[in-house]
PDB file of N, CA and C in Angstrom:
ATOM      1  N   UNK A   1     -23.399-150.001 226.513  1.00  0.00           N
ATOM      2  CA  UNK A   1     -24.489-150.688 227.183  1.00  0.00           C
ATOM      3  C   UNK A   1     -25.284-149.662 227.984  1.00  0.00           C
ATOM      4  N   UNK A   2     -26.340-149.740 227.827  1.00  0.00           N
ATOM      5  CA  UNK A   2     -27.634-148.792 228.594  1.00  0.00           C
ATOM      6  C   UNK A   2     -27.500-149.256 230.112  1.00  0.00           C
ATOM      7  N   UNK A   3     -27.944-147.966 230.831  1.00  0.00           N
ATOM      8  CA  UNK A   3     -28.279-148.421 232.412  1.00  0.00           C
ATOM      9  C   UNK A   3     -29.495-149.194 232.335  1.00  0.00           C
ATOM     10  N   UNK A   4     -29.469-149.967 233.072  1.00  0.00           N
ATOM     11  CA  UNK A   4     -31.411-150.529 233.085  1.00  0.00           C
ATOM     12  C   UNK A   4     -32.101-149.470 233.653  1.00  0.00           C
ATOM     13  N   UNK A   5     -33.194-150.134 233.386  1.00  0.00           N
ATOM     14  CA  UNK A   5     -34.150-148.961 233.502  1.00  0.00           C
ATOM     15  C   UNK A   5     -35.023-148.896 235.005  1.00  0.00           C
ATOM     16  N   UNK A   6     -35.571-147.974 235.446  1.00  0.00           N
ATOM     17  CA  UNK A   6     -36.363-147.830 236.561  1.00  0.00           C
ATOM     18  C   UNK A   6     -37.201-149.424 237.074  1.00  0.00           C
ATOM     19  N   UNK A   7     -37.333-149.831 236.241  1.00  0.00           N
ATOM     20  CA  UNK A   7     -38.134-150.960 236.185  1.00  0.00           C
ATOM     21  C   UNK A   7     -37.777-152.204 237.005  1.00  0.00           C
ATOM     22  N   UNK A   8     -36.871-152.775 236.162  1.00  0.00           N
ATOM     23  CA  UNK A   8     -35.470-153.157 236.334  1.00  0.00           C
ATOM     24  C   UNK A   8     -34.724-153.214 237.867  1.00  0.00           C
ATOM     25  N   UNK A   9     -34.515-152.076 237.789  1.00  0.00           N
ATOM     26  CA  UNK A   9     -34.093-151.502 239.213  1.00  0.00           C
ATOM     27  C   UNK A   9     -35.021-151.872 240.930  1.00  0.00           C
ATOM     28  N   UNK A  10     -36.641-151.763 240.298  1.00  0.00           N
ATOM     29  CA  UNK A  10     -37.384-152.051 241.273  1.00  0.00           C
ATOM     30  C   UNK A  10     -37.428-153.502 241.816  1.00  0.00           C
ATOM     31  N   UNK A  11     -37.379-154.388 240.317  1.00  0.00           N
ATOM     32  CA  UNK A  11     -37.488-155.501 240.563  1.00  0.00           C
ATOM     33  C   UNK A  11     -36.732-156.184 241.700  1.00  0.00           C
ATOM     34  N   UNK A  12     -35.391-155.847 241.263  1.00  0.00           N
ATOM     35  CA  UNK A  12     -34.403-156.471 241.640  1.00  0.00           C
ATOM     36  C   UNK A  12     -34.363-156.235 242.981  1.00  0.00           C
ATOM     37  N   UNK A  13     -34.813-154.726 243.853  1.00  0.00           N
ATOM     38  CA  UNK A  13     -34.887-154.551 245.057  1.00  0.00           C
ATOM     39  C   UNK A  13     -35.833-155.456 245.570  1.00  0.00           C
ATOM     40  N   UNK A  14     -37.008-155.948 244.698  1.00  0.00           N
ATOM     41  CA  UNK A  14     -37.963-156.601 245.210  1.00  0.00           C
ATOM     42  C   UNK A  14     -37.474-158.303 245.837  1.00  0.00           C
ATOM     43  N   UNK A  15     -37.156-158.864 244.865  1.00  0.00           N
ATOM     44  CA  UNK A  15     -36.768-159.751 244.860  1.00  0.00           C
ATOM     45  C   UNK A  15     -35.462-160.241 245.262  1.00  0.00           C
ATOM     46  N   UNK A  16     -35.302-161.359 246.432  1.00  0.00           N
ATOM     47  CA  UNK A  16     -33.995-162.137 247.019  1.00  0.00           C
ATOM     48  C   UNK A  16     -32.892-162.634 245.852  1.00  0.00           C
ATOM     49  N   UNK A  17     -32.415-161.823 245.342  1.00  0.00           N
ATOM     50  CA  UNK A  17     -31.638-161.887 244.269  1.00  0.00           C
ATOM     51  C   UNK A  17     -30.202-163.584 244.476  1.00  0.00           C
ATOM     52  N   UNK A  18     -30.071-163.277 245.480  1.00  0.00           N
ATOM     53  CA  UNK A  18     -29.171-164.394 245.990  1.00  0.00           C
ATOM     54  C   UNK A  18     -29.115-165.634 246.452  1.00  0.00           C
ATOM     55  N   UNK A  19     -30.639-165.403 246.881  1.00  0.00           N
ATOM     56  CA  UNK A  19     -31.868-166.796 247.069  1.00  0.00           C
ATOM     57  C   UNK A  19     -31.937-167.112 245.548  1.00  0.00           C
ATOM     58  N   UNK A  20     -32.500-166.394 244.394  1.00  0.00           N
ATOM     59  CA  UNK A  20     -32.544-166.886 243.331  1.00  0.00           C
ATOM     60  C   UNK A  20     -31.136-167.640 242.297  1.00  0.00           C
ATOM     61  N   UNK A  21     -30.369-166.613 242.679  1.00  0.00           N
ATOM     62  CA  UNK A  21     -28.817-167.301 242.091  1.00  0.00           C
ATOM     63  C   UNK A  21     -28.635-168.336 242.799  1.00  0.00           C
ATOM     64  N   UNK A  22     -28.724-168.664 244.343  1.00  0.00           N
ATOM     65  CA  UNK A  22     -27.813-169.896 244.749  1.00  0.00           C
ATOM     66  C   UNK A  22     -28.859-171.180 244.322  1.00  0.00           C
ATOM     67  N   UNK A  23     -30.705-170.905 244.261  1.00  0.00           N
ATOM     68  CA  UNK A  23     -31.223-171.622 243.255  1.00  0.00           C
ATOM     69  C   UNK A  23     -30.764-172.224 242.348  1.00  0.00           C
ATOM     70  N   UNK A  24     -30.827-171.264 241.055  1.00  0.00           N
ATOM     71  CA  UNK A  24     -29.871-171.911 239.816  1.00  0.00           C
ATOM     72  C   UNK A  24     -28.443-172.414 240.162  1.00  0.00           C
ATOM     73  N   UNK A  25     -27.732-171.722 240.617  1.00  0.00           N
ATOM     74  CA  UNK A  25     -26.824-172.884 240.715  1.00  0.00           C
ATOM     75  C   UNK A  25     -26.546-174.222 240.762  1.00  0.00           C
ATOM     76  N   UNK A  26     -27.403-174.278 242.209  1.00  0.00           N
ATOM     77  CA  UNK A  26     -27.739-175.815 242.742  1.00  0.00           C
ATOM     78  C   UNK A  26     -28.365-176.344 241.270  1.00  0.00           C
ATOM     79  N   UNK A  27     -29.572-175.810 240.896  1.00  0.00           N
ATOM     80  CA  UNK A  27     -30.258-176.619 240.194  1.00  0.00           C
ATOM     81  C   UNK A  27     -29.219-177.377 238.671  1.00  0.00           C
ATOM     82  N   UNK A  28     -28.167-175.693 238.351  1.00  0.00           N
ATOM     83  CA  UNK A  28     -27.518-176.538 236.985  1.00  0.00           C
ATOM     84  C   UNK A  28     -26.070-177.486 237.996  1.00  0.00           C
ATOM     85  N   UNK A  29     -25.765-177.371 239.126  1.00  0.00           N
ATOM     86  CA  UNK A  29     -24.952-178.164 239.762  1.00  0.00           C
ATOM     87  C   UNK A  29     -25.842-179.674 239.209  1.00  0.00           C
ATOM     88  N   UNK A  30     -26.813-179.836 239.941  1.00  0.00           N
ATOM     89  CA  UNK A  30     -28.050-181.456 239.964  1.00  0.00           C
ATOM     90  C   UNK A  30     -27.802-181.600 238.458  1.00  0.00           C
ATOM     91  N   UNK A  31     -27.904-181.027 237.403  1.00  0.00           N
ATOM     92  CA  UNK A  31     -28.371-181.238 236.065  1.00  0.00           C
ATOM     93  C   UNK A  31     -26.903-181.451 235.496  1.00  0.00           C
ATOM     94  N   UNK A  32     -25.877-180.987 235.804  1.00  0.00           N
ATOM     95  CA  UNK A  32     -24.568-181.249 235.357  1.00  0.00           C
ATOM     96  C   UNK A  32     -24.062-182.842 235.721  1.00  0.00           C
ATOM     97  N   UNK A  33     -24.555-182.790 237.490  1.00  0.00           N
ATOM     98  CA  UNK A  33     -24.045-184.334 237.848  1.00  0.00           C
ATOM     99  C   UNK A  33     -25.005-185.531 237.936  1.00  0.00           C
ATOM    100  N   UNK A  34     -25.914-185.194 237.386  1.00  0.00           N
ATOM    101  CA  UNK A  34     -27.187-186.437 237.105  1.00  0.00           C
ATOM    102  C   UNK A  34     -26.523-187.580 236.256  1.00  0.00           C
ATOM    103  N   UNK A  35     -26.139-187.164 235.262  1.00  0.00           N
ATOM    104  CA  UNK A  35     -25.369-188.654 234.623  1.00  0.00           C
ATOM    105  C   UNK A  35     -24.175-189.185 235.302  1.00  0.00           C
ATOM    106  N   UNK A  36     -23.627-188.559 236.333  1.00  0.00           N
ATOM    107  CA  UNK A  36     -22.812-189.466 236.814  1.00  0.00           C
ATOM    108  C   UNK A  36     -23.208-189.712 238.062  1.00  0.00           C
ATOM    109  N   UNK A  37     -24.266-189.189 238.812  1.00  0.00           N
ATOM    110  CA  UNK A  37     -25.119-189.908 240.023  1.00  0.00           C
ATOM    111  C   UNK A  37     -25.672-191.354 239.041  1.00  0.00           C
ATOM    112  N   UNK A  38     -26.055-191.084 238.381  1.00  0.00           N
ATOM    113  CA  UNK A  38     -27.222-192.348 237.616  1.00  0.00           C
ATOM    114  C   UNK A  38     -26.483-193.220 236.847  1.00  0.00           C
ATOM    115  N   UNK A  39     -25.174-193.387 236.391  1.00  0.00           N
ATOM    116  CA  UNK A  39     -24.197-194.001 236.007  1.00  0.00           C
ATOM    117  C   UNK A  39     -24.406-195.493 236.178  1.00  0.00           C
ATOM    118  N   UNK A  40     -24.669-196.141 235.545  1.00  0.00           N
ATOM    119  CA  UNK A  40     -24.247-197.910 235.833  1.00  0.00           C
ATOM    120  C   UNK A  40     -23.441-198.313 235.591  1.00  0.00           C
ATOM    121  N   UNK A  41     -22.905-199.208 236.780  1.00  0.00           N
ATOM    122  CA  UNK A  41     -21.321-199.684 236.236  1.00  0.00           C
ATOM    123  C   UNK A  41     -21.676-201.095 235.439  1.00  0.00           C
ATOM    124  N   UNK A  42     -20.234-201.140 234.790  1.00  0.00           N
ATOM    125  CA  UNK A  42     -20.487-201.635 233.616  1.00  0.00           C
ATOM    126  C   UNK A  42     -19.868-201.479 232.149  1.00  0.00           C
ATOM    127  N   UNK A  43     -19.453-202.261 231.074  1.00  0.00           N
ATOM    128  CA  UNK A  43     -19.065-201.950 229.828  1.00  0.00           C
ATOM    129  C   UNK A  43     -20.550-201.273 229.219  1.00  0.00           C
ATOM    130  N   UNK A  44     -20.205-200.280 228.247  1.00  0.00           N
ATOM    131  CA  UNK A  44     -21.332-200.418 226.973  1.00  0.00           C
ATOM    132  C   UNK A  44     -20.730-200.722 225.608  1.00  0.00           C
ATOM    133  N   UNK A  45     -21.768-200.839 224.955  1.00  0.00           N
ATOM    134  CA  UNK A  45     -21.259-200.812 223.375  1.00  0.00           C
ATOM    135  C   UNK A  45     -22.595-200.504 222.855  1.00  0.00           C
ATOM    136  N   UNK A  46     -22.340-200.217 221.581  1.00  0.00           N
ATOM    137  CA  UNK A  46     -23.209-199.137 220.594  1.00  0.00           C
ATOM    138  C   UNK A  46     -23.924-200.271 220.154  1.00  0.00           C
ATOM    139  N   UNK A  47     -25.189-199.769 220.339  1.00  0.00           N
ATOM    140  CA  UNK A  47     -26.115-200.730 219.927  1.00  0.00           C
ATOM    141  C   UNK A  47     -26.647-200.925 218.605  1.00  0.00           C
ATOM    142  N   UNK A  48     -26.393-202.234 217.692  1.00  0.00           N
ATOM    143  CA  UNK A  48     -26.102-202.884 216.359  1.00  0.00           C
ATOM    144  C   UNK A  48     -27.309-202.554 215.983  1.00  0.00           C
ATOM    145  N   UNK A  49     -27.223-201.992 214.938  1.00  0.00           N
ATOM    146  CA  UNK A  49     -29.064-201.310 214.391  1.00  0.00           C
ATOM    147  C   UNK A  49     -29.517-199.818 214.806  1.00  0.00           C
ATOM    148  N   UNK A  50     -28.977-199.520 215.922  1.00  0.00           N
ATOM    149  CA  UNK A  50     -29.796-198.202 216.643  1.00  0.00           C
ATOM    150  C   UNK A  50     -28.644-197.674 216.467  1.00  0.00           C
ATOM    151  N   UNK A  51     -28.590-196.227 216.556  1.00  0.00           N
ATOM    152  CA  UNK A  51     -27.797-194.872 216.825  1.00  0.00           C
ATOM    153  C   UNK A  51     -27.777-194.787 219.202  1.00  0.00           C
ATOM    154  N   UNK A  52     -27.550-195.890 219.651  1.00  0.00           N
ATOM    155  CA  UNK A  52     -27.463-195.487 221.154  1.00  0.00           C
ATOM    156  C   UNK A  52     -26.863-195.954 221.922  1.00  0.00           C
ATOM    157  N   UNK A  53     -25.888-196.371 222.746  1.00  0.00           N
ATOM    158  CA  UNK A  53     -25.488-197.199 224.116  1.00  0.00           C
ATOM    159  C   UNK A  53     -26.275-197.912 224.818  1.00  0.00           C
ATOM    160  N   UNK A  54     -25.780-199.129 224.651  1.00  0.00           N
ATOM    161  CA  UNK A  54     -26.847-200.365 225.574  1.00  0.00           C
ATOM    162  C   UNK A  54     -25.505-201.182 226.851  1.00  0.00           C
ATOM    163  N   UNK A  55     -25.555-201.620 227.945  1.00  0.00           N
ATOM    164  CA  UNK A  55     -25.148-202.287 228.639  1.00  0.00           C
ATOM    165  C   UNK A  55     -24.453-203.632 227.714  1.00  0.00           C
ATOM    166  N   UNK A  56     -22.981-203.850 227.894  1.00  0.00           N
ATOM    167  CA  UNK A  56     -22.645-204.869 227.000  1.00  0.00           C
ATOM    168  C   UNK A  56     -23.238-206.295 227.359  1.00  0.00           C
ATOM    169  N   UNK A  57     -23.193-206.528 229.050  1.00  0.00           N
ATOM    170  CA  UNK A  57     -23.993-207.747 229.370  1.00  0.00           C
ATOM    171  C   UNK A  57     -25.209-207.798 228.826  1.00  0.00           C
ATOM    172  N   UNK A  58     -26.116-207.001 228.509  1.00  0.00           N
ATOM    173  CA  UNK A  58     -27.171-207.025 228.158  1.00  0.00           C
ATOM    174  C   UNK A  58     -27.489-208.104 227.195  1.00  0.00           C
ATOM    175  N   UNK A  59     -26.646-207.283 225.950  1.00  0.00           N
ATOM    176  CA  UNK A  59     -26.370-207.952 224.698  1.00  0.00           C
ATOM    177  C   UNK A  59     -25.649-209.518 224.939  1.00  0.00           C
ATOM    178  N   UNK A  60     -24.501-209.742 225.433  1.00  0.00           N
ATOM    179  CA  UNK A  60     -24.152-210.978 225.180  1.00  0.00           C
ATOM    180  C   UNK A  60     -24.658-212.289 226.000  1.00  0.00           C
ATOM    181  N   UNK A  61     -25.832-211.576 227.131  1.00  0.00           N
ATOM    182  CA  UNK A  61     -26.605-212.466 227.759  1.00  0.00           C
ATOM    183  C   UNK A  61     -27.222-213.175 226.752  1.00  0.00           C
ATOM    184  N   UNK A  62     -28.241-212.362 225.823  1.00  0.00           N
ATOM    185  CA  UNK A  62     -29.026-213.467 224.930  1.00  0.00           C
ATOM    186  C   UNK A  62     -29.031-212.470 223.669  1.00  0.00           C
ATOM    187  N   UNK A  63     -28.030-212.385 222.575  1.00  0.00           N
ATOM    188  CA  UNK A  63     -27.599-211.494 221.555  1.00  0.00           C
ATOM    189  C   UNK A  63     -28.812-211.934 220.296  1.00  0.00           C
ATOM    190  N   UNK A  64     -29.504-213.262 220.744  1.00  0.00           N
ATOM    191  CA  UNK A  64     -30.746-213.396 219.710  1.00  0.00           C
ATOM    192  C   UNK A  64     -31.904-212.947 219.576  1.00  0.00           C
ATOM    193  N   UNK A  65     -32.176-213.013 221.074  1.00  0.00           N
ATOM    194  CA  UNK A  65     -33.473-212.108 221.562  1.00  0.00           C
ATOM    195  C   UNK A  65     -33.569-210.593 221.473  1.00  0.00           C
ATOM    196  N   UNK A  66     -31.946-209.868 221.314  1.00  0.00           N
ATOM    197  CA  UNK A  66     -32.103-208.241 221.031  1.00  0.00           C
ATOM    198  C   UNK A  66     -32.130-208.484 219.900  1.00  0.00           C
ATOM    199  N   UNK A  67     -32.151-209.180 218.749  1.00  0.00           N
ATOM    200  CA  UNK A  67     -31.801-208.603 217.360  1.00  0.00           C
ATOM    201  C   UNK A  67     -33.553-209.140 216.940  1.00  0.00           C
ATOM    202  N   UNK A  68     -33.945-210.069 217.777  1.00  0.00           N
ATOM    203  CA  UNK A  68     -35.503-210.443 217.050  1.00  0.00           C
ATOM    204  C   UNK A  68     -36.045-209.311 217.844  1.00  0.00           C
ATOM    205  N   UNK A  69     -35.769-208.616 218.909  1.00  0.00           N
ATOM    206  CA  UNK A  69     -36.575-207.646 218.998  1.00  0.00           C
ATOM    207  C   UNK A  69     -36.116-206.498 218.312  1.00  0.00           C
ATOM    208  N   UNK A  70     -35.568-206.486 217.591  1.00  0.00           N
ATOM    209  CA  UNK A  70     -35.251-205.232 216.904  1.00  0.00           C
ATOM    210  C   UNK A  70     -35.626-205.209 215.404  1.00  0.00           C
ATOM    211  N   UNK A  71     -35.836-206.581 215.016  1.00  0.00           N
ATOM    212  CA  UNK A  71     -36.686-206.430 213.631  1.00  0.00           C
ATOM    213  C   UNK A  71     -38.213-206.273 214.244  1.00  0.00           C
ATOM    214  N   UNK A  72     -38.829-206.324 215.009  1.00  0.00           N
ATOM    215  CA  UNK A  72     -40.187-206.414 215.668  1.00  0.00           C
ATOM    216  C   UNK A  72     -40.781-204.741 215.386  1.00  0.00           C
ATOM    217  N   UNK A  73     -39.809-203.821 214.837  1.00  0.00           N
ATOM    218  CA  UNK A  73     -39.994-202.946 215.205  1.00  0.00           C
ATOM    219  C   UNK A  73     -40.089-202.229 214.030  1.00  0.00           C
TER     220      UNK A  73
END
């Protein structure tokens, strides 16, 4: 592996290198735990027709009205 170069070198003096890492961190910390901050409780099941997860109450509230909206489409 090569030394970096002069360039390289300047930058990095320039810039709060540790301000920028604890940045990313945080930021892929938020992006790792977003689906389980945003989580609804609740059963799912795979939704009949689609490739996705829907809320199971959803469906067995009114199981006629998702399937006429799903030929609608």
């Amino acid at each position: 592996m090569e030394p970096p170069t002069p360039d390289v070198l300047e930058w990095l003096q320039k810039v709060d290198v540790p301000t920028i890492v604890a940045v990313v961190v945080i930021g892929l910390l938020l992006r790792s735990c977003y689906r389980c901050l945003t989580k609804k409780n609740g059963k799912t099941m795979k939704a009949p027709g689609r490739n996705f997860r829907i809320p199971r109450k959803d469906f067995d509230d009114n199981p006629s009205a998702y399937f006429k909206g799903l030929r609608k489409k």
